[in-house]
PDB file of N, CA and C in Angstrom:
ATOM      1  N   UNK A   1     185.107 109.763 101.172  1.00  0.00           N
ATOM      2  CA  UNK A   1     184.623 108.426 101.427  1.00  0.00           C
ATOM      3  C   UNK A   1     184.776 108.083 102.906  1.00  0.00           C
ATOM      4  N   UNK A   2     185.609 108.795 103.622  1.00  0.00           N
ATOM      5  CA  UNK A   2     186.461 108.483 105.027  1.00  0.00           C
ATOM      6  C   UNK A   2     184.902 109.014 105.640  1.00  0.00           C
ATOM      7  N   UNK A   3     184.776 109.776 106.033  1.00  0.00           N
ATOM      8  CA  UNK A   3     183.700 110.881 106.330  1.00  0.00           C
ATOM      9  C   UNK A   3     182.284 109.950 106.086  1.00  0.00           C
ATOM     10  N   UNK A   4     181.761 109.774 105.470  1.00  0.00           N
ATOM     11  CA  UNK A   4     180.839 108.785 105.187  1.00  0.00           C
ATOM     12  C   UNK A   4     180.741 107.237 105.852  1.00  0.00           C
ATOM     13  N   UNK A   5     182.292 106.910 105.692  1.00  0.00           N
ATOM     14  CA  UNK A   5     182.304 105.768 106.636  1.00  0.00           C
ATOM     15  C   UNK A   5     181.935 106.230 107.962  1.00  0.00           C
ATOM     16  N   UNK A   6     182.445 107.171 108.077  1.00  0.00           N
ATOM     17  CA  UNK A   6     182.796 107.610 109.548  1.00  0.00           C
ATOM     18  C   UNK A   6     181.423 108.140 110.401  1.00  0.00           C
ATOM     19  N   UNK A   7     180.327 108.173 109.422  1.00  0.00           N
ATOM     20  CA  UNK A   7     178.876 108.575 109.732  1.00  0.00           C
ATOM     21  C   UNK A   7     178.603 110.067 109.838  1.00  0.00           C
ATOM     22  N   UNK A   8     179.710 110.384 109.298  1.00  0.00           N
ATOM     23  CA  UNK A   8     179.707 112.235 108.657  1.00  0.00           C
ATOM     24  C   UNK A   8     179.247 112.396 107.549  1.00  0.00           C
ATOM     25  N   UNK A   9     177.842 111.915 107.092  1.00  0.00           N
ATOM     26  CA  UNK A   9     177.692 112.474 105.487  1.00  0.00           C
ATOM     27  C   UNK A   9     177.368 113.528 105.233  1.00  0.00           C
ATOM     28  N   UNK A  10     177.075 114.600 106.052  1.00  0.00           N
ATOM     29  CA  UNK A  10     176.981 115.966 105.729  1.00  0.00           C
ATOM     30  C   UNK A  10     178.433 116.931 105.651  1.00  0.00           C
ATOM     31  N   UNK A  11     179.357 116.111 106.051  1.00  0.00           N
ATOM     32  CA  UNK A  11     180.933 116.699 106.320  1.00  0.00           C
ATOM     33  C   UNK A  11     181.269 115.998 104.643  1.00  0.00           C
ATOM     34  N   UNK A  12     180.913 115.173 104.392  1.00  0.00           N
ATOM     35  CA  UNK A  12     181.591 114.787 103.263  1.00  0.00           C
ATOM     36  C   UNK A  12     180.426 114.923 102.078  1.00  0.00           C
ATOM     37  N   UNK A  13     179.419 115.525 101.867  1.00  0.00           N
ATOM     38  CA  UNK A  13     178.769 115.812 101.035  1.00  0.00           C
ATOM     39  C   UNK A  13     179.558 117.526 100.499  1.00  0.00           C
ATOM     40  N   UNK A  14     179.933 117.901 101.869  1.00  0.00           N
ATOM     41  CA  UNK A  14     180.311 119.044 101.451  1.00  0.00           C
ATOM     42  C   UNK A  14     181.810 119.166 101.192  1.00  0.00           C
ATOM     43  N   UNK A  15     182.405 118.400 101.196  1.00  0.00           N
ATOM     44  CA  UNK A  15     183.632 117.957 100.744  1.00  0.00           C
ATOM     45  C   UNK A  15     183.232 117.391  98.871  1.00  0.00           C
ATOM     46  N   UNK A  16     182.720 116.940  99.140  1.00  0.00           N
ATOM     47  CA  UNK A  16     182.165 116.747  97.681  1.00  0.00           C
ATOM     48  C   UNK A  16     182.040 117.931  96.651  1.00  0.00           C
ATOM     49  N   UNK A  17     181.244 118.669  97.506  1.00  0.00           N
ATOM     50  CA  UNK A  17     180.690 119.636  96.686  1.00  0.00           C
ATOM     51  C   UNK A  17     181.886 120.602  96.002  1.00  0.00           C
ATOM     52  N   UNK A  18     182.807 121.037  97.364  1.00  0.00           N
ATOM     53  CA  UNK A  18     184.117 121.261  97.393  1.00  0.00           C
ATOM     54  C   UNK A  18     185.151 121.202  95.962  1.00  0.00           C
ATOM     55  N   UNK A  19     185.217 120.017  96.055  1.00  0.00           N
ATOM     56  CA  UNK A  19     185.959 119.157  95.192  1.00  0.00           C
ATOM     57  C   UNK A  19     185.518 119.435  93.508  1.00  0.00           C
ATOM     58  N   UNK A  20     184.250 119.326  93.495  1.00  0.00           N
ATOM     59  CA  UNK A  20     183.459 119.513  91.955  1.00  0.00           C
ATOM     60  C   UNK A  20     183.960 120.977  92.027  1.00  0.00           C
ATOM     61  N   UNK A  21     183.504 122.001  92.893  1.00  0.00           N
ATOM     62  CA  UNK A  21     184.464 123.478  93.094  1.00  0.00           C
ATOM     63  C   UNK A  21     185.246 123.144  92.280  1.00  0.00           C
ATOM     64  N   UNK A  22     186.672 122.619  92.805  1.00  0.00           N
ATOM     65  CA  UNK A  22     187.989 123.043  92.003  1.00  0.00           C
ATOM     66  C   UNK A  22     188.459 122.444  91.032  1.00  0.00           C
ATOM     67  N   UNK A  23     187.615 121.350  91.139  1.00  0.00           N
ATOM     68  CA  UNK A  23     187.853 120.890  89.385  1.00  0.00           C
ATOM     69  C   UNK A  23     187.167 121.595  88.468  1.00  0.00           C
ATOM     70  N   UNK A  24     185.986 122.275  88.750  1.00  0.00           N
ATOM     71  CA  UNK A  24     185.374 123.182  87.665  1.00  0.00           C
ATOM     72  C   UNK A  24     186.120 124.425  87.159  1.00  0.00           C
ATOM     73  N   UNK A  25     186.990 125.123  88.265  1.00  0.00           N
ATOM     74  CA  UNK A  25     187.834 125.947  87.951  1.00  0.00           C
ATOM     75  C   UNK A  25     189.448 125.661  87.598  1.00  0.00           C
ATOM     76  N   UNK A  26     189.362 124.463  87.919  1.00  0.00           N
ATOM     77  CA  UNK A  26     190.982 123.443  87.567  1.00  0.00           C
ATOM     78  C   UNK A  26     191.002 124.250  85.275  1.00  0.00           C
ATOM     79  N   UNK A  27     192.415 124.656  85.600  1.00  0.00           N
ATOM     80  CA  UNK A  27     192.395 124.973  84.021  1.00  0.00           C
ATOM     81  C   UNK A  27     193.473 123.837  83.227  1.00  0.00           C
ATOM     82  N   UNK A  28     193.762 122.922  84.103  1.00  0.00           N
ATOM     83  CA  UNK A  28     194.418 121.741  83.773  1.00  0.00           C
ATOM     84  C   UNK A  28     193.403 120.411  83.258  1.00  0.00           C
ATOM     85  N   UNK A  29     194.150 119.506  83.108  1.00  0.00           N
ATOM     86  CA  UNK A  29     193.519 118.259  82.144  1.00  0.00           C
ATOM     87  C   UNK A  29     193.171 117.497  83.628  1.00  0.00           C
ATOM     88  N   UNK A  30     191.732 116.806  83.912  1.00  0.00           N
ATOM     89  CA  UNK A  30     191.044 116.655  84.860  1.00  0.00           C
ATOM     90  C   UNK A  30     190.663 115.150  84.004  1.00  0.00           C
ATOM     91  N   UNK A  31     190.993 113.750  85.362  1.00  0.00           N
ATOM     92  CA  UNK A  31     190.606 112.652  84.955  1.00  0.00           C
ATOM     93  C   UNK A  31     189.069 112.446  85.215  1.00  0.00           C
ATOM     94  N   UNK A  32     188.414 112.343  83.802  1.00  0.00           N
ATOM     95  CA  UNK A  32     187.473 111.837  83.828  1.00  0.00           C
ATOM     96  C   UNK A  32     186.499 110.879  85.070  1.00  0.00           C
ATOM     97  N   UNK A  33     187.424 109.860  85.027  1.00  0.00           N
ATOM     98  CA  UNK A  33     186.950 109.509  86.014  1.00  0.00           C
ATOM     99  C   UNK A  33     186.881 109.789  88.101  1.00  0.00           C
ATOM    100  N   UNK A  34     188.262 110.539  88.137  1.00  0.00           N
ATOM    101  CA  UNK A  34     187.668 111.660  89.296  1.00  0.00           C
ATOM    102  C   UNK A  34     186.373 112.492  89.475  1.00  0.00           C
ATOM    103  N   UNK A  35     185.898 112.938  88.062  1.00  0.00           N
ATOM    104  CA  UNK A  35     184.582 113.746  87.902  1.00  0.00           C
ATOM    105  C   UNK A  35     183.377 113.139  87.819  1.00  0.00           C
ATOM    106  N   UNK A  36     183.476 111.436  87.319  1.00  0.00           N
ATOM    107  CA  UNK A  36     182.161 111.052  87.450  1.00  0.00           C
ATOM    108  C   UNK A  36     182.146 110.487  89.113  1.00  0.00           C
ATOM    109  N   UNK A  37     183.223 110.373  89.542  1.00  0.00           N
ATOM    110  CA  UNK A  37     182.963 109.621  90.909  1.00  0.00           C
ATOM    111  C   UNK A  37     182.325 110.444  91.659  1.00  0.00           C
ATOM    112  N   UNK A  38     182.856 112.146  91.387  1.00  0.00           N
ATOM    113  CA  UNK A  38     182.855 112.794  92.821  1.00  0.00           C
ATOM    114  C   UNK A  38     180.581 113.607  92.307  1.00  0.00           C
ATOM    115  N   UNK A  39     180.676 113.020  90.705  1.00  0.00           N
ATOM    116  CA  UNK A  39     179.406 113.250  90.582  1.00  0.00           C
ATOM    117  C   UNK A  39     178.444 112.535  91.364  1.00  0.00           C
ATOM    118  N   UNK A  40     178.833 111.039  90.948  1.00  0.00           N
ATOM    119  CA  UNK A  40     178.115 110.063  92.070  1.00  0.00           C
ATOM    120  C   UNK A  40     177.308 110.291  92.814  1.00  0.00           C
ATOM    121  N   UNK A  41     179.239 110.537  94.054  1.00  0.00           N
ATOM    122  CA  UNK A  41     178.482 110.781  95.147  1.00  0.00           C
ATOM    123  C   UNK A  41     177.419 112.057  95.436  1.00  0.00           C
ATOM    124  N   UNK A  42     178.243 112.867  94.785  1.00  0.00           N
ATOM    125  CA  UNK A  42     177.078 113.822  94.822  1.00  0.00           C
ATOM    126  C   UNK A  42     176.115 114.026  94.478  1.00  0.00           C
ATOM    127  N   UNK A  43     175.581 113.098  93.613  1.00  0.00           N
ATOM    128  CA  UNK A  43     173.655 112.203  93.394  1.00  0.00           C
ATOM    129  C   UNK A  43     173.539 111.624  94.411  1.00  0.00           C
ATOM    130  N   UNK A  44     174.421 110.900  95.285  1.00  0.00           N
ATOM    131  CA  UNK A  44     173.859 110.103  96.182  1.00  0.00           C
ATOM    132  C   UNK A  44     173.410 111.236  97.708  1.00  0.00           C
ATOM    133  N   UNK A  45     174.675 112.413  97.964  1.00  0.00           N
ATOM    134  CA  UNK A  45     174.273 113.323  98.891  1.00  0.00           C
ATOM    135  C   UNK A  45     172.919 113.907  99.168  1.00  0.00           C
ATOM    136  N   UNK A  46     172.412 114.138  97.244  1.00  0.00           N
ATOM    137  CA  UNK A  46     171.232 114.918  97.107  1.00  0.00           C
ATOM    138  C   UNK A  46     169.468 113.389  97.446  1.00  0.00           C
ATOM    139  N   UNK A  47     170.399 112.053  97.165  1.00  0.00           N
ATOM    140  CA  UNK A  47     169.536 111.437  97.606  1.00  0.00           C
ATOM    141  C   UNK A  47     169.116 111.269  99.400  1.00  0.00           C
ATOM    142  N   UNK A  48     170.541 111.450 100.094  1.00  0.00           N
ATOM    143  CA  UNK A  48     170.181 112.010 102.096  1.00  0.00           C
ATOM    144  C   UNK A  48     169.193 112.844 102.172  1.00  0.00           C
ATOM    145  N   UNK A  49     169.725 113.694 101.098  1.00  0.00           N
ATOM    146  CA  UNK A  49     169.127 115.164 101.890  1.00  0.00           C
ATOM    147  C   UNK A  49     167.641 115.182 101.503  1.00  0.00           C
ATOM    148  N   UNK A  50     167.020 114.277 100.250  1.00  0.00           N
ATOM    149  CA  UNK A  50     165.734 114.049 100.035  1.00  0.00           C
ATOM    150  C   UNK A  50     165.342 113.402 101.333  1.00  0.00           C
ATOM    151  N   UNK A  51     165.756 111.759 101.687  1.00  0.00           N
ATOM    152  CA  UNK A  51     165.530 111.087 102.349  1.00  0.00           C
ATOM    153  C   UNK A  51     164.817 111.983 103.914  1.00  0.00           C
ATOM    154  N   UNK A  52     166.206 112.721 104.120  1.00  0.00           N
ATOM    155  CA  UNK A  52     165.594 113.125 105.248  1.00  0.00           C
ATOM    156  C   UNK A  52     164.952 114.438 105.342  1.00  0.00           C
ATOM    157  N   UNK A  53     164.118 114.684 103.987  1.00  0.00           N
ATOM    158  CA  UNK A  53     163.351 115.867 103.818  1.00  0.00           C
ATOM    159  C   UNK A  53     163.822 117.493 104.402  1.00  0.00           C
ATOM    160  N   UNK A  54     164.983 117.372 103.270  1.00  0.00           N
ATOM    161  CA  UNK A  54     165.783 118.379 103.087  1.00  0.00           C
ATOM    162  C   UNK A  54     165.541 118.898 102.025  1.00  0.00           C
ATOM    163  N   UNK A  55     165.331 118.551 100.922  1.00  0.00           N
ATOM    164  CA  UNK A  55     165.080 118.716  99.648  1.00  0.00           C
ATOM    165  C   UNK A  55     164.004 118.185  99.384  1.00  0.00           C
TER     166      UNK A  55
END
């Protein structure tokens, strides 16, 4: 979220992405709601990277 404020959204998209990483391989009990947040944002990353005709 720091990163984004900070006008790094490509530093923190990939921090994002990151993150979904090790919770997917996390073999522990994972709060729900950590996973929809970090989904979020990461709908919202894939909405930049449309925006600025990346995707």
């Amino acid at each position: 979220m720091l990163l984004t404020i900070a006008g790094k959204t490509q530093s923190a998209c990939i921090d994002v992405t990151n993150a979904l990483t090790l919770l997917d391989r996390s073999s522990g009990m994972v709060d729900p709601m950590l996973r929809h947040e970090l989904q979020v944002r990461q709908a919202t990353c894939r909405q930049f990277r449309t925006m600025a005709g990346k995707d």
